[in-house]
Protein backbone atom coordinates (compact mmCIF):
# COMPACT_ATOMS: atom_id res chain seq x y z
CA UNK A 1 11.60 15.38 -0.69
CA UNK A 2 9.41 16.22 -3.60
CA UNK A 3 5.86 17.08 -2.79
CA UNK A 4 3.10 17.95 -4.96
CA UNK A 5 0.50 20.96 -5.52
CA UNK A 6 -2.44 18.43 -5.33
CA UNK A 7 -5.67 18.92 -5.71
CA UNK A 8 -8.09 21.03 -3.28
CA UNK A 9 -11.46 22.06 -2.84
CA UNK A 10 -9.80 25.23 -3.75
CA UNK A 11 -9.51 24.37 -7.51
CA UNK A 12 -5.42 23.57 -7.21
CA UNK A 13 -4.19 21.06 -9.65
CA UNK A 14 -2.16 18.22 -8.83
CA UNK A 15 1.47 18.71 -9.75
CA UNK A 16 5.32 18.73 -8.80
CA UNK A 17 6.28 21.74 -6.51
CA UNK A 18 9.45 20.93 -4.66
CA UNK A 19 9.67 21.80 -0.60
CA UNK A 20 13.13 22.25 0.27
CA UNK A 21 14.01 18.84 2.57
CA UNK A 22 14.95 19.70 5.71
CA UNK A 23 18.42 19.88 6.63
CA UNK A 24 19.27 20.29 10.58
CA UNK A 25 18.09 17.50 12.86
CA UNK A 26 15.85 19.52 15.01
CA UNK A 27 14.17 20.61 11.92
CA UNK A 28 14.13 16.91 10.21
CA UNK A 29 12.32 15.41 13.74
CA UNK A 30 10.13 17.57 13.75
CA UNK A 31 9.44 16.98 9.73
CA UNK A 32 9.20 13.19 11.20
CA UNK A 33 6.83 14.41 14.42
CA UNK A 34 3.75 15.72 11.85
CA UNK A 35 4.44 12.66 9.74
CA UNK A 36 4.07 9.91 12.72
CA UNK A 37 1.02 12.59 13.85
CA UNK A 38 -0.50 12.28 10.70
CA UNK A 39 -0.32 8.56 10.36
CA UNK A 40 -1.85 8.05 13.96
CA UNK A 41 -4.77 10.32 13.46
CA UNK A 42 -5.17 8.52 10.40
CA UNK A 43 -5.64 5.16 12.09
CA UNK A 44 -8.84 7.04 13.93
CA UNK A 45 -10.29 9.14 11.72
CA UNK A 46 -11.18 9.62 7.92
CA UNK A 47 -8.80 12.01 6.17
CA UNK A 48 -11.51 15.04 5.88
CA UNK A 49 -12.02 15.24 9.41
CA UNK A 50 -8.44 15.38 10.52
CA UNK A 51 -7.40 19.42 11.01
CA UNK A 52 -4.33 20.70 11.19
CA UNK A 53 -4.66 22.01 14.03
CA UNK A 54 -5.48 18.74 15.25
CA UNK A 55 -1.81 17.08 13.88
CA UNK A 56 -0.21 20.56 15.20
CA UNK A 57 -1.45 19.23 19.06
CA UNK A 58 -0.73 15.54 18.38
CA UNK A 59 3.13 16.46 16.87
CA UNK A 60 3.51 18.82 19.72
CA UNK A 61 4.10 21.82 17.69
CA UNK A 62 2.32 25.15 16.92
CA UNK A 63 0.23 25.53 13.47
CA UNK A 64 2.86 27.88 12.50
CA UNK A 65 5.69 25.11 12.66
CA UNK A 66 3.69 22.84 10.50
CA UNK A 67 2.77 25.80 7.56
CA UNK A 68 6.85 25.71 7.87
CA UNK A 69 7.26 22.11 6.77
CA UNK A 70 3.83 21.93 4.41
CA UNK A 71 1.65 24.22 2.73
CA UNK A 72 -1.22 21.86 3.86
CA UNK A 73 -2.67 19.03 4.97
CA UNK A 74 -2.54 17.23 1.62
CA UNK A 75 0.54 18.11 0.78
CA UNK A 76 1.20 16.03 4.18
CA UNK A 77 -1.03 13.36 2.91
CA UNK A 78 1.20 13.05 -0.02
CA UNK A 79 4.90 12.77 1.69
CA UNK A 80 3.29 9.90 4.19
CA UNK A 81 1.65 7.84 0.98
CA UNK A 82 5.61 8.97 -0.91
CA UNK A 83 7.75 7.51 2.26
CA UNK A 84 5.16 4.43 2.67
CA UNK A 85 5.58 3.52 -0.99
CA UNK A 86 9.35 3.69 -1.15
CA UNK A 87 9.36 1.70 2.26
CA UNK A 88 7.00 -0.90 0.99
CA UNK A 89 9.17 -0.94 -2.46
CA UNK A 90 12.25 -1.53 -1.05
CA UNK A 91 10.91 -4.42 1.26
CA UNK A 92 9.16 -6.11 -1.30
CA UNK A 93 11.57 -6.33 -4.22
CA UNK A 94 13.96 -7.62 -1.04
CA UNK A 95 11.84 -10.15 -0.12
CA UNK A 96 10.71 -11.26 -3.51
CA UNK A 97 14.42 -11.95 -4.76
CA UNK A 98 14.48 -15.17 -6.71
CA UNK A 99 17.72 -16.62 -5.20
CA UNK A 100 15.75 -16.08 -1.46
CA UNK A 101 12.96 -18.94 -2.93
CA UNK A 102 15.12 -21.59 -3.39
CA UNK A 103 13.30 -24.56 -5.02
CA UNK A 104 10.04 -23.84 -3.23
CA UNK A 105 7.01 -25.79 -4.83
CA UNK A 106 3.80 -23.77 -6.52
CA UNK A 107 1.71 -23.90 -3.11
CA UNK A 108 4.62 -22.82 -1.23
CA UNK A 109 5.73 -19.85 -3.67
CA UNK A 110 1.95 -18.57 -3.60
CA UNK A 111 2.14 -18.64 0.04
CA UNK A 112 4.64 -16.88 0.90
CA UNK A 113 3.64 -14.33 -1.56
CA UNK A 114 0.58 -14.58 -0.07
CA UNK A 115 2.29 -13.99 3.51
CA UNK A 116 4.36 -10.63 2.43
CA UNK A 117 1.06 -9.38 1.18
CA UNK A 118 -0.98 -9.42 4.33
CA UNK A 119 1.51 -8.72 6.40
CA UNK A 120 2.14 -5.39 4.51
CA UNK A 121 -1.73 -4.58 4.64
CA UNK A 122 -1.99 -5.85 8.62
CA UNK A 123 0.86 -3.80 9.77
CA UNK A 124 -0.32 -0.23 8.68
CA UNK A 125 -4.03 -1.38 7.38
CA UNK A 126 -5.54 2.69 8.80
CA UNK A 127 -2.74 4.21 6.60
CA UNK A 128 -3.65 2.03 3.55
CA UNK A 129 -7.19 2.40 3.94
CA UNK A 130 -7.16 6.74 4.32
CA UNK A 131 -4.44 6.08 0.64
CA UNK A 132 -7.01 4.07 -0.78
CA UNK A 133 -10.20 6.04 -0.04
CA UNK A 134 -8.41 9.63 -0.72
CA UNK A 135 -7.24 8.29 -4.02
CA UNK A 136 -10.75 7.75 -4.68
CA UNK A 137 -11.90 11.28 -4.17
CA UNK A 138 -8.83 12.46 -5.79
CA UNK A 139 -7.07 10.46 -8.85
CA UNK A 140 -4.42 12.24 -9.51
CA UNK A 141 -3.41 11.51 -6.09
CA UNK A 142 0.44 9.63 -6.82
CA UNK A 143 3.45 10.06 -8.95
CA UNK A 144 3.52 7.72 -11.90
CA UNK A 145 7.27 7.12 -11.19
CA UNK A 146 5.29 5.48 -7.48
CA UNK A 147 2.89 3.06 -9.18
CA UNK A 148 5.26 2.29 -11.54
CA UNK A 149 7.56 1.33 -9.12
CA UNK A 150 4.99 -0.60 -7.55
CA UNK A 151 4.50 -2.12 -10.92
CA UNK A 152 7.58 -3.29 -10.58
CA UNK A 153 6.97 -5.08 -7.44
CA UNK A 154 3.63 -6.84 -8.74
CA UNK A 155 5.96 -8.39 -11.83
CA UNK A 156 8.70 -9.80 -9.19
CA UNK A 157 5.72 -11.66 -7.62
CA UNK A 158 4.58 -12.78 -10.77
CA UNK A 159 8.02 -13.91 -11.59
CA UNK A 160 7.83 -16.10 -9.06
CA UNK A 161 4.59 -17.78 -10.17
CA UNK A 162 6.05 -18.43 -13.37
CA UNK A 163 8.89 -20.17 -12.45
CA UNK A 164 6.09 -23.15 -12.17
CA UNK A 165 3.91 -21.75 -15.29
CA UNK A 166 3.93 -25.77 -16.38
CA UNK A 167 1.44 -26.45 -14.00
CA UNK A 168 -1.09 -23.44 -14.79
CA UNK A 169 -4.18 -24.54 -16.59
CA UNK A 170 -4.45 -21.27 -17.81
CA UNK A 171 -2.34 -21.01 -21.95
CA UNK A 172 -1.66 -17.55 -21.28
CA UNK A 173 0.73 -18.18 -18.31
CA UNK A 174 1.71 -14.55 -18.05
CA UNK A 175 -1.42 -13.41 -17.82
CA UNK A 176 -2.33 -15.82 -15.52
CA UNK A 177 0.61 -14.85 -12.99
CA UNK A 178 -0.17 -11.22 -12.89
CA UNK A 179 -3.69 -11.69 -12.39
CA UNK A 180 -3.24 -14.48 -8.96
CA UNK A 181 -1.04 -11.63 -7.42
CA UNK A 182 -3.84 -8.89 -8.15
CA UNK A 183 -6.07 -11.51 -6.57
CA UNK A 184 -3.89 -11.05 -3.14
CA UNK A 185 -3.53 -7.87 -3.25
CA UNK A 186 -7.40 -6.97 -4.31
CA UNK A 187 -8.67 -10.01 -1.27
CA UNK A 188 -6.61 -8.03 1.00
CA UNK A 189 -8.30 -3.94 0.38
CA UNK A 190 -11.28 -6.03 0.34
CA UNK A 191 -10.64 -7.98 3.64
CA UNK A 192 -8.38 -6.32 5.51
CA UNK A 193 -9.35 -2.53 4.98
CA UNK A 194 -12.74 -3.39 5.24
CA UNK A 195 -12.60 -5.43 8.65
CA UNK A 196 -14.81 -3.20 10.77
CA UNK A 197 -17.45 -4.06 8.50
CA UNK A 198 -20.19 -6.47 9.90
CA UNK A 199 -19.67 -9.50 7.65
CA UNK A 200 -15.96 -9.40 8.17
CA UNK A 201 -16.07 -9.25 12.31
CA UNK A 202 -17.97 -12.49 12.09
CA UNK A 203 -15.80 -14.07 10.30
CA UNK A 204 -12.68 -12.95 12.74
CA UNK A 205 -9.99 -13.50 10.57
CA UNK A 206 -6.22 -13.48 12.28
CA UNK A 207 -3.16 -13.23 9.74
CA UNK A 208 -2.90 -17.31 9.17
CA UNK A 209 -6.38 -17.38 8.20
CA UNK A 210 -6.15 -14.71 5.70
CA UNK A 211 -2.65 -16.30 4.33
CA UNK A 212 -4.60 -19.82 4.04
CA UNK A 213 -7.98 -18.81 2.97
CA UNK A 214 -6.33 -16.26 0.15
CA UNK A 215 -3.77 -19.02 -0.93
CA UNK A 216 -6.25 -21.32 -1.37
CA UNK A 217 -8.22 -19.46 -3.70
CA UNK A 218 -5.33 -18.41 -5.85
CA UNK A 219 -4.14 -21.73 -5.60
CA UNK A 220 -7.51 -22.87 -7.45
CA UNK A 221 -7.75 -20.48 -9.84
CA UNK A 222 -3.77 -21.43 -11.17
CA UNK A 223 -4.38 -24.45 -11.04
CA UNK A 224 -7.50 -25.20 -11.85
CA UNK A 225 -9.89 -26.33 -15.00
CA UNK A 226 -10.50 -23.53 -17.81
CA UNK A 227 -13.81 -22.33 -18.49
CA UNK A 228 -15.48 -24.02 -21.37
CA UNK A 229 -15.14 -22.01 -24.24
């Protein structure tokens, strides 16, 4: 495991500094406990109010025994947003392999893009949202070997789009395919993430809505009329 020096109110720069991985399997659980700690007091509470003493009581472990593992909490931050990111690589790129989609039409290709999408942001949506606001605050927050491998999984999705690039009204049919998959995945921090919010509790989306509601309005914009010039 690679984690960084990253940023602080302390002045620290962001930057590689490796932590030795841990080898024995009492000392690789308990590397696990402060992760799965850190992830469920994320779910409850904002990053900056999360100590460490706090993930110390909720890991079962003393202070001490987490200095052992990180040097602190951000460096924590980073290995949880490092494993999620190679998790949600791995399953994506799986799931998005061409000879898996068959002859599947446009609607049904969007979809089920559409589907893989919100189920990734549904399933951990209070780890997303701490990534997503802490990368605010901090934006040097993430490898560029992570987003580009995330890159990588935006371009298999738009792949897939262009297999049916004859029926985009759009003439720049790449462009056109990259942009309806940053459409799902920019609907979903909006949506998702943001669900607490007032507007979004009346509306009381469940996972099929979200699928069918963000479908249909990639589904428009591929397919239909250009602006006038």
């Amino acid at each position: 495991m690679v984690t960084p020096r990253l940023a602080s109110r302390s002045g620290r720069n962001f930057g590689p500094r490796a932590i030795i991985p841990p080898c024995q399997k009492r000392s690789r659980e308990t590397h696990e406990r402060i992760l799965k700690a850190g992830e469920s007091l994320l779910n409850k509470k904002d990053f900056e109010q999360i100590s460490i003493a706090e993930i110390a009581a909720e890991a079962d472990i003393s202070v001490g025994n987490f200095y052992n593992r990180f040097p602190d909490k951000t460096a924590m931050m980073y290995c949880l947003y490092e494993n999620y990111e190679n998790q949600r690589t791995e399953r994506m790129l799986l799931a998005l392999d061409p000879e898996k989609w068959g002859a599947r039409d446009l609607e049904a290709s969007v979809r089920g893009i559409t589907g893989l999408i919100v189920d990734l942001f549904l399933e951990r949506t209070g780890l997303i949202r701490s990534f997503v606001s802490f990368m605010r605050n901090n934006p040097a927050f993430g490898s560029e070997r992570l987003k580009q491998r995330l890159m990588k999984v935006y371009e298999s999705a738009a792949d897939l789009l262009l297999v049916h690039q004859g029926r985009f009204s759009s003439s720049d049919k790449n462009r056109a395919a990259a942009y309806a998959v940053w459409m799902i995945g920019a609907m979903c921090r909006e949506h998702i993430l943001n669900a607490n919010l007032p507007m979004q509790q009346r509306m009381a989306f469940g996972r099929n809505d979200y699928v069918n509601e963000f479908s249909r309005m990639v589904l428009g914009y591929l397919l239909g009329p250009a602006p006038p010039k």
